[in-house]
PDB file of N, CA and C in Angstrom:
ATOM      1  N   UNK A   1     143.762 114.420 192.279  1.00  0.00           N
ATOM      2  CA  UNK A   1     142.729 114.218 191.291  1.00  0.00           C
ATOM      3  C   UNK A   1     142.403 115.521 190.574  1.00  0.00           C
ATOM      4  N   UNK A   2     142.521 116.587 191.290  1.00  0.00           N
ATOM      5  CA  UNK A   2     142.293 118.046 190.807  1.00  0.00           C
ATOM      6  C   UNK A   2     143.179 118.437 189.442  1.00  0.00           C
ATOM      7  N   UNK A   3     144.402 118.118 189.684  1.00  0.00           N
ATOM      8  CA  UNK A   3     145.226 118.311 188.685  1.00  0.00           C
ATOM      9  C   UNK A   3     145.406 117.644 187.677  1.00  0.00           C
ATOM     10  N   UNK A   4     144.959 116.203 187.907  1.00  0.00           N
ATOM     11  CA  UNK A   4     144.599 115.472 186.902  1.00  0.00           C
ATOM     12  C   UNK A   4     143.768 115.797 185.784  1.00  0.00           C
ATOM     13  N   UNK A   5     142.294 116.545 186.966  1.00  0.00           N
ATOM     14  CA  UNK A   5     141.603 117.125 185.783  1.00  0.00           C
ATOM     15  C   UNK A   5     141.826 118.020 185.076  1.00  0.00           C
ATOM     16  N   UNK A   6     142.426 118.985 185.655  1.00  0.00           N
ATOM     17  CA  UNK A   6     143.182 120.031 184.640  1.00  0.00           C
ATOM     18  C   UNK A   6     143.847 119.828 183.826  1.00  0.00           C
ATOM     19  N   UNK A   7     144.684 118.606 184.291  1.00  0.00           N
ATOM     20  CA  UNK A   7     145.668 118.388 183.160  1.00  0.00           C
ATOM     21  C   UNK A   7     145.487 117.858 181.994  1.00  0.00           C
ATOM     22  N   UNK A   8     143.957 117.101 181.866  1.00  0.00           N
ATOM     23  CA  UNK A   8     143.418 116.955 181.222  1.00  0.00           C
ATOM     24  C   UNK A   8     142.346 117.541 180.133  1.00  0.00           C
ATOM     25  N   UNK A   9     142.544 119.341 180.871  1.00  0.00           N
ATOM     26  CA  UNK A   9     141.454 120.044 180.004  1.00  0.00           C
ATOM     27  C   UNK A   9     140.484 120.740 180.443  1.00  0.00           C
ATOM     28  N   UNK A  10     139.500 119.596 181.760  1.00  0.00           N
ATOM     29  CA  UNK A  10     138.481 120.091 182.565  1.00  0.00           C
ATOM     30  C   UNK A  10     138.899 121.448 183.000  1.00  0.00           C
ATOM     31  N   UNK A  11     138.099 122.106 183.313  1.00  0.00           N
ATOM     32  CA  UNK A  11     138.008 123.811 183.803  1.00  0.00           C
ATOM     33  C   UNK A  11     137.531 123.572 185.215  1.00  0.00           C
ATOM     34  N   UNK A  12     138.515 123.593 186.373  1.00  0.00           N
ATOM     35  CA  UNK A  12     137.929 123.669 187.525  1.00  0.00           C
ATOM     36  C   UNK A  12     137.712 124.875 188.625  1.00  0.00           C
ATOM     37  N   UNK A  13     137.236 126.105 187.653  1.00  0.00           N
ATOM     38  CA  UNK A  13     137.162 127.381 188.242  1.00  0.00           C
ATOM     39  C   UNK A  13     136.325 127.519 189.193  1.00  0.00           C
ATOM     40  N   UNK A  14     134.949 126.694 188.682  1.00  0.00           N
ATOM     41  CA  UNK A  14     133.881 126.669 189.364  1.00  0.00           C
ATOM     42  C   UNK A  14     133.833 125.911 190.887  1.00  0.00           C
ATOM     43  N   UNK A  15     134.968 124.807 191.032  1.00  0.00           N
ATOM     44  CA  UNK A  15     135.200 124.298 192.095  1.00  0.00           C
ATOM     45  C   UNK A  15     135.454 125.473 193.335  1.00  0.00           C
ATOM     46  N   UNK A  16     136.320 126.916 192.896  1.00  0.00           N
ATOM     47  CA  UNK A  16     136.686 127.879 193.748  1.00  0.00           C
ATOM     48  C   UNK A  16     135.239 128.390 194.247  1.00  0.00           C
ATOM     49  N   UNK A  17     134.676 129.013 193.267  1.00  0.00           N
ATOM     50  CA  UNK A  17     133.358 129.296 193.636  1.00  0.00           C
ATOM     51  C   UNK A  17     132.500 128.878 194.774  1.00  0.00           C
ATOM     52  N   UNK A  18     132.432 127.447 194.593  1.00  0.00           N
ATOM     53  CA  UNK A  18     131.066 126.641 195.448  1.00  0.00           C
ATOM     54  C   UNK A  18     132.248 126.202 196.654  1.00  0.00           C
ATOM     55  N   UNK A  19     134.195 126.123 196.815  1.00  0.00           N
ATOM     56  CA  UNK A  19     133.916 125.870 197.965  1.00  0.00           C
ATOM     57  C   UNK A  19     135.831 126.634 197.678  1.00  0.00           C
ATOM     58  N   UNK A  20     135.542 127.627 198.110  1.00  0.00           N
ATOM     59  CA  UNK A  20     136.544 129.149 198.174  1.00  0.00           C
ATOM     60  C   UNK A  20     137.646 128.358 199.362  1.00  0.00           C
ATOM     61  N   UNK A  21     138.818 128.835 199.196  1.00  0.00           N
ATOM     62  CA  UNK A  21     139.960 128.258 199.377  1.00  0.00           C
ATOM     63  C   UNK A  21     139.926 127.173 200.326  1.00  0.00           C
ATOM     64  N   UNK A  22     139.617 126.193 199.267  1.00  0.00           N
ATOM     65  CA  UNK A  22     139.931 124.432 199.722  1.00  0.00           C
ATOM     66  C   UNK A  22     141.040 123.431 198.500  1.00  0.00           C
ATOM     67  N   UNK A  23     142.075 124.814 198.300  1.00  0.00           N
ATOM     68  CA  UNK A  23     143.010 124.416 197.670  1.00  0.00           C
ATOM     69  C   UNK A  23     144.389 124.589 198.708  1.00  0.00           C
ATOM     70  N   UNK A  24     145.668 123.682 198.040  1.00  0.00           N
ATOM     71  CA  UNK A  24     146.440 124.185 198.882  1.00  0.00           C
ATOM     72  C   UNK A  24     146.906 125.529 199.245  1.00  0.00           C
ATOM     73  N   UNK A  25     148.178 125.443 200.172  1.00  0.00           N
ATOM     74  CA  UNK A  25     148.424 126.887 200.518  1.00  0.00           C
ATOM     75  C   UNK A  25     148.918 127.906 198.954  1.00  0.00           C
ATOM     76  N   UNK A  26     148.383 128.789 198.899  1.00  0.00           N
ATOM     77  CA  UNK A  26     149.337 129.624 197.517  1.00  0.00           C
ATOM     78  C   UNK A  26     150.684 129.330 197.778  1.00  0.00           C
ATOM     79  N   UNK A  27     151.458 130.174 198.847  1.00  0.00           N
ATOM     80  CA  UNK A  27     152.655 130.119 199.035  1.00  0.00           C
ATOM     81  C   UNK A  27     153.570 128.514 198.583  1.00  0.00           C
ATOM     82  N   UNK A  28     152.795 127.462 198.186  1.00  0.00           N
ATOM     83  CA  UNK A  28     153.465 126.347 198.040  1.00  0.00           C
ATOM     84  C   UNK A  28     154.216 126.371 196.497  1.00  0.00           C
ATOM     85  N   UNK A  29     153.578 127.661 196.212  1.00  0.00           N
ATOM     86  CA  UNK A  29     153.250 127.542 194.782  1.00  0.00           C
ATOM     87  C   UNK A  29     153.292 125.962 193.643  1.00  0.00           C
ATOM     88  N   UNK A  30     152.483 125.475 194.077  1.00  0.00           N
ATOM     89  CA  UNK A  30     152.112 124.546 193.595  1.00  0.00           C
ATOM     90  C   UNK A  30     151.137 124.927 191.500  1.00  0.00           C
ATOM     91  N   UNK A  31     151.477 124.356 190.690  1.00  0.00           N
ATOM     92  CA  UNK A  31     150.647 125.316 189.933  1.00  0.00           C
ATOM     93  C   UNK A  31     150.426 123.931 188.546  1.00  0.00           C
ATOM     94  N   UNK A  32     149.102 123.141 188.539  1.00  0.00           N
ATOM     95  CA  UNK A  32     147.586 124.090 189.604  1.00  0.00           C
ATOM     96  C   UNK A  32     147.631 123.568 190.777  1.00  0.00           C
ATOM     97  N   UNK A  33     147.119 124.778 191.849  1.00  0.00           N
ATOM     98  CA  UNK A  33     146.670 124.122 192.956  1.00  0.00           C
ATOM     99  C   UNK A  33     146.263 123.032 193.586  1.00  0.00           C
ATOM    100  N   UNK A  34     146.338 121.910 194.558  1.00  0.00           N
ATOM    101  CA  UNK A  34     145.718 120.981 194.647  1.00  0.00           C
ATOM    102  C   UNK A  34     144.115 121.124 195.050  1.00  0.00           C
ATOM    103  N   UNK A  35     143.045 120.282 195.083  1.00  0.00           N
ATOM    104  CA  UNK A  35     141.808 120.675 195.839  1.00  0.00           C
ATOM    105  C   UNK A  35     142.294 119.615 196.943  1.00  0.00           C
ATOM    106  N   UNK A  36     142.286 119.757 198.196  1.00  0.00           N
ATOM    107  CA  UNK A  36     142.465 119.316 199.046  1.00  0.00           C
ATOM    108  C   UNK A  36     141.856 118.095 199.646  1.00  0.00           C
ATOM    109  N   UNK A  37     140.160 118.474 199.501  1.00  0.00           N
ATOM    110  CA  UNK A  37     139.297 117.325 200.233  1.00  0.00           C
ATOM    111  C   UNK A  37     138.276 116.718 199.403  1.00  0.00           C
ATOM    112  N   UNK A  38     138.427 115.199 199.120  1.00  0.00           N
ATOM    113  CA  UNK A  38     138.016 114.340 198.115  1.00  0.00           C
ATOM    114  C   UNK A  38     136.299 114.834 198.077  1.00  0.00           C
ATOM    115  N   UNK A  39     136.086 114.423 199.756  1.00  0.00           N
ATOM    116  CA  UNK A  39     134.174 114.514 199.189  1.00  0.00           C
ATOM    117  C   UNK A  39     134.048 115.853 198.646  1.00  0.00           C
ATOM    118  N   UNK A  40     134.842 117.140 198.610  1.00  0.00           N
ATOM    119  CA  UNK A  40     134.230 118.322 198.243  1.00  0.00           C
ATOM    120  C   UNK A  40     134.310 118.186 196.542  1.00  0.00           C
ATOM    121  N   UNK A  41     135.231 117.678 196.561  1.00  0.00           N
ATOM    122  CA  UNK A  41     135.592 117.424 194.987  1.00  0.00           C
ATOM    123  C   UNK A  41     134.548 116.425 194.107  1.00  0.00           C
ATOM    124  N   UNK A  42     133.826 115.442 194.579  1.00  0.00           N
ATOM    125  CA  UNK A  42     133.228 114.501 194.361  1.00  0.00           C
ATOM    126  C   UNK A  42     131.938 115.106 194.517  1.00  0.00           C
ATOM    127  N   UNK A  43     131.726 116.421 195.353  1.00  0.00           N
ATOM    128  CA  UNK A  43     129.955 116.476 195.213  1.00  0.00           C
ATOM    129  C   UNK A  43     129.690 118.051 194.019  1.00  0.00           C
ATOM    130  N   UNK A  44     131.244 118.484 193.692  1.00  0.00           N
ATOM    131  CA  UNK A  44     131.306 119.299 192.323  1.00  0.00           C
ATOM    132  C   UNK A  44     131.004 118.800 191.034  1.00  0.00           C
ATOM    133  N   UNK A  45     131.912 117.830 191.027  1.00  0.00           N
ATOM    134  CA  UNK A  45     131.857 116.783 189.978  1.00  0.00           C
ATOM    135  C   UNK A  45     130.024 116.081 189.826  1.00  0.00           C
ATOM    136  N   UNK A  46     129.544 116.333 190.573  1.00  0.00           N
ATOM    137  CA  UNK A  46     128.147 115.720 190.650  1.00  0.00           C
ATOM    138  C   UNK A  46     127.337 117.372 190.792  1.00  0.00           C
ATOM    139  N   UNK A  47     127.864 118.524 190.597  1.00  0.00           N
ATOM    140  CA  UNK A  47     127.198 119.427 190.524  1.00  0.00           C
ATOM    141  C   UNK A  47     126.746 120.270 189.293  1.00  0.00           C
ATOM    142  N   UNK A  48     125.732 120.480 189.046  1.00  0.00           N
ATOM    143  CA  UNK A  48     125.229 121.355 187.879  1.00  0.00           C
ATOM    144  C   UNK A  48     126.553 122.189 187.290  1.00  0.00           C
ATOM    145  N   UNK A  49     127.331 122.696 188.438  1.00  0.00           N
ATOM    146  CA  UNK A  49     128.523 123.683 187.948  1.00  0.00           C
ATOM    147  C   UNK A  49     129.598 122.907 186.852  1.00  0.00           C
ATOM    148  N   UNK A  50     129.825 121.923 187.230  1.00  0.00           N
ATOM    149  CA  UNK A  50     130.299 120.681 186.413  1.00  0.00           C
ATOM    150  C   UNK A  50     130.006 120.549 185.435  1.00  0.00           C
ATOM    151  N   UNK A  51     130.537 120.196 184.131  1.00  0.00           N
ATOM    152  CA  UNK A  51     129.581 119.746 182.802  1.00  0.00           C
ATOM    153  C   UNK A  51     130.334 119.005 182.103  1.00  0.00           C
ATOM    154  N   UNK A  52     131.524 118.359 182.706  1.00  0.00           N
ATOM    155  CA  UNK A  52     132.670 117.707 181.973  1.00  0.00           C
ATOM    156  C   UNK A  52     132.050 115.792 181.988  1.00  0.00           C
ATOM    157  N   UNK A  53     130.840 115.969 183.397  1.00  0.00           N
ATOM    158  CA  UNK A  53     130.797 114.210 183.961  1.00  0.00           C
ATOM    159  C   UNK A  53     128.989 114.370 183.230  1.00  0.00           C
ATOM    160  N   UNK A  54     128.790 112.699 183.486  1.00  0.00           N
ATOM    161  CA  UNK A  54     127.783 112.369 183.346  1.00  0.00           C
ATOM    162  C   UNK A  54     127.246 112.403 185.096  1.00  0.00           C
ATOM    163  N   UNK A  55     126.280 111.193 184.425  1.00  0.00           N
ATOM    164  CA  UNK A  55     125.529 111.186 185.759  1.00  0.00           C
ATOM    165  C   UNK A  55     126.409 109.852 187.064  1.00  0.00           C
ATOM    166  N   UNK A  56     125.839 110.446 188.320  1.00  0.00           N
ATOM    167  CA  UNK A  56     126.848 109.598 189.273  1.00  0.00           C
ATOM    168  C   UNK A  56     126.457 108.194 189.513  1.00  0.00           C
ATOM    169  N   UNK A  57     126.697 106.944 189.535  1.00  0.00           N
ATOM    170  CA  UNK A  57     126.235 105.783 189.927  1.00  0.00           C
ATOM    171  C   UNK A  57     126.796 105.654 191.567  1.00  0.00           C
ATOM    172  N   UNK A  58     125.767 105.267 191.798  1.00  0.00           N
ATOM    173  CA  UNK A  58     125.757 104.928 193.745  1.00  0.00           C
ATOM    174  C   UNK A  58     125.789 103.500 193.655  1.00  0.00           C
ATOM    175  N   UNK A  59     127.312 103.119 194.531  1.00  0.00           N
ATOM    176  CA  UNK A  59     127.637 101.594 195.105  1.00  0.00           C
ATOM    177  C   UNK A  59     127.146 101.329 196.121  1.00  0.00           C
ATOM    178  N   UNK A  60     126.883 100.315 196.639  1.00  0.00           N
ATOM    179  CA  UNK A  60     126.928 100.204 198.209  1.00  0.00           C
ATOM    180  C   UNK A  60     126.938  98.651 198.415  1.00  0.00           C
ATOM    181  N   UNK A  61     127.662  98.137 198.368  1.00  0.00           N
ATOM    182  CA  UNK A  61     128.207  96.750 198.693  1.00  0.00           C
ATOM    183  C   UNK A  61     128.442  96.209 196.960  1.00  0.00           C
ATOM    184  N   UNK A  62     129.937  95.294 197.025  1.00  0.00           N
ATOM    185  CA  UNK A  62     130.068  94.621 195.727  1.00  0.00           C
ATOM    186  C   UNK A  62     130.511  95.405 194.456  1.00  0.00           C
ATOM    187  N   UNK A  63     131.216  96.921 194.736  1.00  0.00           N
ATOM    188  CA  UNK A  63     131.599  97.757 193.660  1.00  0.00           C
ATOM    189  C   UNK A  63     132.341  96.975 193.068  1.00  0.00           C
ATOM    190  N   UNK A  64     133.415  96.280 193.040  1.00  0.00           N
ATOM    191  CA  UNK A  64     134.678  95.646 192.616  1.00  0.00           C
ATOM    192  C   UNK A  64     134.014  94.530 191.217  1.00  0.00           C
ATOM    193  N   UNK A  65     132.891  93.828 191.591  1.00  0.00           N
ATOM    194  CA  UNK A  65     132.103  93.050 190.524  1.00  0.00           C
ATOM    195  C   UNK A  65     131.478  93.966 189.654  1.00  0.00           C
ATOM    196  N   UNK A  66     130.836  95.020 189.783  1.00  0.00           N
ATOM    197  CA  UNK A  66     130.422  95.981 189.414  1.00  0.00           C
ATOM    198  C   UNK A  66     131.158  97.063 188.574  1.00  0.00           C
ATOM    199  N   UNK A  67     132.303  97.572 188.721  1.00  0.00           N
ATOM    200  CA  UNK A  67     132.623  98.231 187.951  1.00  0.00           C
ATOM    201  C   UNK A  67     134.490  97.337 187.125  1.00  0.00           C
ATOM    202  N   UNK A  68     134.135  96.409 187.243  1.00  0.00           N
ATOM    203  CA  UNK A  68     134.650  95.652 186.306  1.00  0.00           C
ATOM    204  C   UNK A  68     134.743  96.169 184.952  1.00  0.00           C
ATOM    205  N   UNK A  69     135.627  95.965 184.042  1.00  0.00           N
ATOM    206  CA  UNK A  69     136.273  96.445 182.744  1.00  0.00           C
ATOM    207  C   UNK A  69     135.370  97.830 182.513  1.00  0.00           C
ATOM    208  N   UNK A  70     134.981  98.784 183.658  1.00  0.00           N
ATOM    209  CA  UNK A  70     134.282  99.970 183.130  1.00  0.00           C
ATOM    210  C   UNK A  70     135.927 101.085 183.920  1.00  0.00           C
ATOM    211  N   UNK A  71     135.836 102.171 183.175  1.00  0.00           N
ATOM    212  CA  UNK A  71     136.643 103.285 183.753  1.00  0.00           C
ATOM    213  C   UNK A  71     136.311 104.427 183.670  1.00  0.00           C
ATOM    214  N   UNK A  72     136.586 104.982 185.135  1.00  0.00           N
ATOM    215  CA  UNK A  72     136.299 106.368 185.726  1.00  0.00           C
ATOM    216  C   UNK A  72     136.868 106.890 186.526  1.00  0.00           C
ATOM    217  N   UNK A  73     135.699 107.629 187.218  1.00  0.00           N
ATOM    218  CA  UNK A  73     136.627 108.330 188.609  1.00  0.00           C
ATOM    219  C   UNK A  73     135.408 107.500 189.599  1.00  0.00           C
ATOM    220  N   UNK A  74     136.404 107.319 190.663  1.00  0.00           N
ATOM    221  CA  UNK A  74     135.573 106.404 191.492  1.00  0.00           C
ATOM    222  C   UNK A  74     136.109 107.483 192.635  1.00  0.00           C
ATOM    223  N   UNK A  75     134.801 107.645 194.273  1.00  0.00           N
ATOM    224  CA  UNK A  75     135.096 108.202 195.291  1.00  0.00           C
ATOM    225  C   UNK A  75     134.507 107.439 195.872  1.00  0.00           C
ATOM    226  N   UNK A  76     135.488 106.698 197.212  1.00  0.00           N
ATOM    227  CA  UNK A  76     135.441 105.792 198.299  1.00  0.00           C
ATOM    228  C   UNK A  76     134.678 106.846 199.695  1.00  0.00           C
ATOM    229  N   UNK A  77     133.506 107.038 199.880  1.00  0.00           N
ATOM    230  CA  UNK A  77     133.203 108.071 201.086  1.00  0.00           C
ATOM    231  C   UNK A  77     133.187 106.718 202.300  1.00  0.00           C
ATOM    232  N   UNK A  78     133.934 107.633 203.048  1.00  0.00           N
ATOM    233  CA  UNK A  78     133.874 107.023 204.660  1.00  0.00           C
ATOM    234  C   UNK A  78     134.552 105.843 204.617  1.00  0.00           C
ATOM    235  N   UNK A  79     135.664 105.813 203.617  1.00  0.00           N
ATOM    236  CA  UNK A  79     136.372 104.554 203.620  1.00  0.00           C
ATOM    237  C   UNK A  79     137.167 103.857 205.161  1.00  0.00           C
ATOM    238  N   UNK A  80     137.267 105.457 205.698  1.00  0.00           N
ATOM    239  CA  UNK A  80     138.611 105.158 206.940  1.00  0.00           C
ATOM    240  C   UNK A  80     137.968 106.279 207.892  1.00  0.00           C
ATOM    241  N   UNK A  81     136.873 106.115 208.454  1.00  0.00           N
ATOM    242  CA  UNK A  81     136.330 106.564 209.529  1.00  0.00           C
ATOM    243  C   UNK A  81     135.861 107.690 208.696  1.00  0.00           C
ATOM    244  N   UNK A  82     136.215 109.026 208.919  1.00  0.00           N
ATOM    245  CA  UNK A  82     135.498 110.109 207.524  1.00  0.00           C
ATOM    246  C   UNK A  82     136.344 110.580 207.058  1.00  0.00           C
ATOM    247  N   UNK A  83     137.227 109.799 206.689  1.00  0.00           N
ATOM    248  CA  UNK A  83     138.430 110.092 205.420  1.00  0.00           C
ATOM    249  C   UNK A  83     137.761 109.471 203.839  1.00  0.00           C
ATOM    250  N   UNK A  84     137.902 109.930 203.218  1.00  0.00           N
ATOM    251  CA  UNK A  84     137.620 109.929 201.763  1.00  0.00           C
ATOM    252  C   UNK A  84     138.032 109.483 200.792  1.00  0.00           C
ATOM    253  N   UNK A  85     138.571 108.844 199.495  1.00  0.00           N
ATOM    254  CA  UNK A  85     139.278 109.010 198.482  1.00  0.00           C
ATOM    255  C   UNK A  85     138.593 109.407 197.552  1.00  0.00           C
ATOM    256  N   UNK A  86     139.181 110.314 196.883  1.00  0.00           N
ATOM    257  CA  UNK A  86     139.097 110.370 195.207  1.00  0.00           C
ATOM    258  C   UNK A  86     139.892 109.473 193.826  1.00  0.00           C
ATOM    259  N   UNK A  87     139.850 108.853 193.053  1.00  0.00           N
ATOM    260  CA  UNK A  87     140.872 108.479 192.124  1.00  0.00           C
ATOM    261  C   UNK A  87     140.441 107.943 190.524  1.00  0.00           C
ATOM    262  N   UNK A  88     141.326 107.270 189.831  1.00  0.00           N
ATOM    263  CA  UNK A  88     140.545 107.046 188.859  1.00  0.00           C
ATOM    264  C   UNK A  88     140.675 105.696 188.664  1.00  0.00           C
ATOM    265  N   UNK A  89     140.063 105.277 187.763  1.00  0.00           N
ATOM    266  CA  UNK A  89     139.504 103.421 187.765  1.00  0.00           C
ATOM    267  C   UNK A  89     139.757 102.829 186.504  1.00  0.00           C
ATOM    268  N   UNK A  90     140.718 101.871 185.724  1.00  0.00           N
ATOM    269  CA  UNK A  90     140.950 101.768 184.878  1.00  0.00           C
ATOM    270  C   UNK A  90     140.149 100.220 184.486  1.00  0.00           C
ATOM    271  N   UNK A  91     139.280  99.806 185.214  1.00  0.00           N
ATOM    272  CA  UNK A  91     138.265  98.473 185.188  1.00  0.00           C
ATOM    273  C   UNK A  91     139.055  97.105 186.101  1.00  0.00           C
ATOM    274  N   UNK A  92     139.914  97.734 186.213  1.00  0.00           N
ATOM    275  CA  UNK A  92     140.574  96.733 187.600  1.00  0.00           C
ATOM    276  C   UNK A  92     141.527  97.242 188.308  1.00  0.00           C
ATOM    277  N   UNK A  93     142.498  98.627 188.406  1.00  0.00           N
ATOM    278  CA  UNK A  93     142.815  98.802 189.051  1.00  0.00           C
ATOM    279  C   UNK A  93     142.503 100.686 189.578  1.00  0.00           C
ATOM    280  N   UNK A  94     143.138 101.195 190.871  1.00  0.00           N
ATOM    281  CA  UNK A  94     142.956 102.773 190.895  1.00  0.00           C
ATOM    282  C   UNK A  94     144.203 102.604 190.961  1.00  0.00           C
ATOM    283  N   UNK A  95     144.317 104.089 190.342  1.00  0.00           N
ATOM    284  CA  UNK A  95     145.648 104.984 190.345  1.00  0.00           C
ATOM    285  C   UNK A  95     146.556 105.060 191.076  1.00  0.00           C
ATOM    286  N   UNK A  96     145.506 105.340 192.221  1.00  0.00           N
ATOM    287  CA  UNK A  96     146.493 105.824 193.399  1.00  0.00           C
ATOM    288  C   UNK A  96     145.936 105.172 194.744  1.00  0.00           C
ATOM    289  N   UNK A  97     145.822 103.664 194.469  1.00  0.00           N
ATOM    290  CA  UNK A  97     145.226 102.997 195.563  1.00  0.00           C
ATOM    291  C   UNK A  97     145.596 101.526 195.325  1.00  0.00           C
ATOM    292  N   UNK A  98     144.224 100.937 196.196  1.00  0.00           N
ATOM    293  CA  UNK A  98     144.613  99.564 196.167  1.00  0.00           C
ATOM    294  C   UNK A  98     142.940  99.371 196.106  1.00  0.00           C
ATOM    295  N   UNK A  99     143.026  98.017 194.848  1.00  0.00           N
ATOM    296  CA  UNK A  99     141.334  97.602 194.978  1.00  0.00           C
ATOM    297  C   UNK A  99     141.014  97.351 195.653  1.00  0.00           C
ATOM    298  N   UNK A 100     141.054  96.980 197.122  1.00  0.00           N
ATOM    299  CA  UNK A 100     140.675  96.344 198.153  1.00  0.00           C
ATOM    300  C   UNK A 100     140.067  97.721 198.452  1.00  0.00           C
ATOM    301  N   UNK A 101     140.391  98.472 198.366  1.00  0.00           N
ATOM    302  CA  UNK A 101     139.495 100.000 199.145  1.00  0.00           C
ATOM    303  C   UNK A 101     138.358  99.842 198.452  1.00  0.00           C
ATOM    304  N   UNK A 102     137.852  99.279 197.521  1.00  0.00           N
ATOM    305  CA  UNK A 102     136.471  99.692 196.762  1.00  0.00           C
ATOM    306  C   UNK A 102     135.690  98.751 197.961  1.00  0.00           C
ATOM    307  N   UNK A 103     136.390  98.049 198.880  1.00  0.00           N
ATOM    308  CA  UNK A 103     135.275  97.231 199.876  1.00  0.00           C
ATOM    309  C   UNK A 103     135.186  97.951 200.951  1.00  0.00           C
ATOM    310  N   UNK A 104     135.442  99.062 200.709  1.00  0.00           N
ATOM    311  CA  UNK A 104     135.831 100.119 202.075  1.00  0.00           C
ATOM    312  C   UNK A 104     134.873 100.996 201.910  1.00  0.00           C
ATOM    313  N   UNK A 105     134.139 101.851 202.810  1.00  0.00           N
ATOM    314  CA  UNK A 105     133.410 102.997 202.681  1.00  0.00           C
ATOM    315  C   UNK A 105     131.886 102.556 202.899  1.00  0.00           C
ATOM    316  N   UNK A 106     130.979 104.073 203.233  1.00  0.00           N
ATOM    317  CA  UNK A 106     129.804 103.770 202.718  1.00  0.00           C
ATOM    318  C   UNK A 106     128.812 103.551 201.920  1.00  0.00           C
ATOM    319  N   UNK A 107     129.658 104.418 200.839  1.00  0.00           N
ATOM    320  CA  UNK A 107     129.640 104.187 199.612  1.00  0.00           C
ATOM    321  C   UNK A 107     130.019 104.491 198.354  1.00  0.00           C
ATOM    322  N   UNK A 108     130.440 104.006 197.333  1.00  0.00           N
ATOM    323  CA  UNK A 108     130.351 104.010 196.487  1.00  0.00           C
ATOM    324  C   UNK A 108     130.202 104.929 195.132  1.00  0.00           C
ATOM    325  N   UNK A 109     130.558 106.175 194.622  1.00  0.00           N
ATOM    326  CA  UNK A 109     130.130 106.975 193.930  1.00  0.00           C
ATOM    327  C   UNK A 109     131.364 106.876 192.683  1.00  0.00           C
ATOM    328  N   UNK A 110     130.422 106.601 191.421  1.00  0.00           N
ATOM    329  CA  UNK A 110     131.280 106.180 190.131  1.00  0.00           C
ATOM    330  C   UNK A 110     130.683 106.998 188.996  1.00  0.00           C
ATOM    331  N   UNK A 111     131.632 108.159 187.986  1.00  0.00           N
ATOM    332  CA  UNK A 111     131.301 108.689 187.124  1.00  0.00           C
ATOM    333  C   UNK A 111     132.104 107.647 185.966  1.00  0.00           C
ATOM    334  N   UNK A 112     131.562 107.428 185.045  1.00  0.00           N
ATOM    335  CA  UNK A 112     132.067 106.253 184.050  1.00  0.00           C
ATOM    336  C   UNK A 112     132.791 107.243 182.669  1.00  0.00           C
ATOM    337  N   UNK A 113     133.720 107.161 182.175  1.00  0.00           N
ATOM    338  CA  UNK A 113     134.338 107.768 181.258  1.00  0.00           C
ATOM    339  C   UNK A 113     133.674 106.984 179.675  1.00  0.00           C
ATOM    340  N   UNK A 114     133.367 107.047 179.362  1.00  0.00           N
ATOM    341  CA  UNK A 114     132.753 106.775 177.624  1.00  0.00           C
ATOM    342  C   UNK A 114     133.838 106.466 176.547  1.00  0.00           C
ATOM    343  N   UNK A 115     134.875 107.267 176.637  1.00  0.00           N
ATOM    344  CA  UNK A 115     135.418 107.591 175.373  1.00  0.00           C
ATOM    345  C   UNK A 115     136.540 106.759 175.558  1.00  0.00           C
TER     346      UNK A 115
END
């Protein structure tokens, strides 16, 4: 999801800042870096340091009716014990998932894309 955003433009310098090497290894040379762990990524994106998102909408039962023909970045917390996802939401399907995960987790956290 990290690179996505980059690749898209977003500036994710500030992500280093608030949570200092939670990218992959350098040596992978991977370039850009990945950010490694979804919720850290998901509570940036919801941080003042951020200025690319709006504001976050909180799910908690019934996301799938709910974010119907809307698209974003959706984060599944505690989907799989305290494993995470990050991804993006095109109003019926994720990227890099399966809709059935939006019934997964505790909850729910959806930034909605506008444009």
């Amino acid at each position: 999801m990290g690179v996505a955003l980059e690749k898209s433009g977003i500036d994710t310098s500030s992500f280093d800042s608030m949570y200092p090497q939670r990218r992959c290894y350098p040596g992978l040379k991977h370039s850009p870096r990945h950010i490694l762990a979804a919720q850290e990524l998901a509570n940036w994106i919801d941080s003042p340091r951020s200025t690319a998102f709006g504001t976050k909408k909180v799910i908690k039962g019934g996301a799938l009716s709910k974010l119907k023909d809307k698209k974003g970045i959706i984060f599944i917390m505690n989907g799989w014990g305290n494993t995470d996802h990050i991804d993006l939401w095109d109003g019926e399907y994720l990227k890099g998932g399966n809709t059935d995960w939006l019934n997964l987790g505790d909850e729910i956290w959806f930034w909605e894309i506008l444009v």
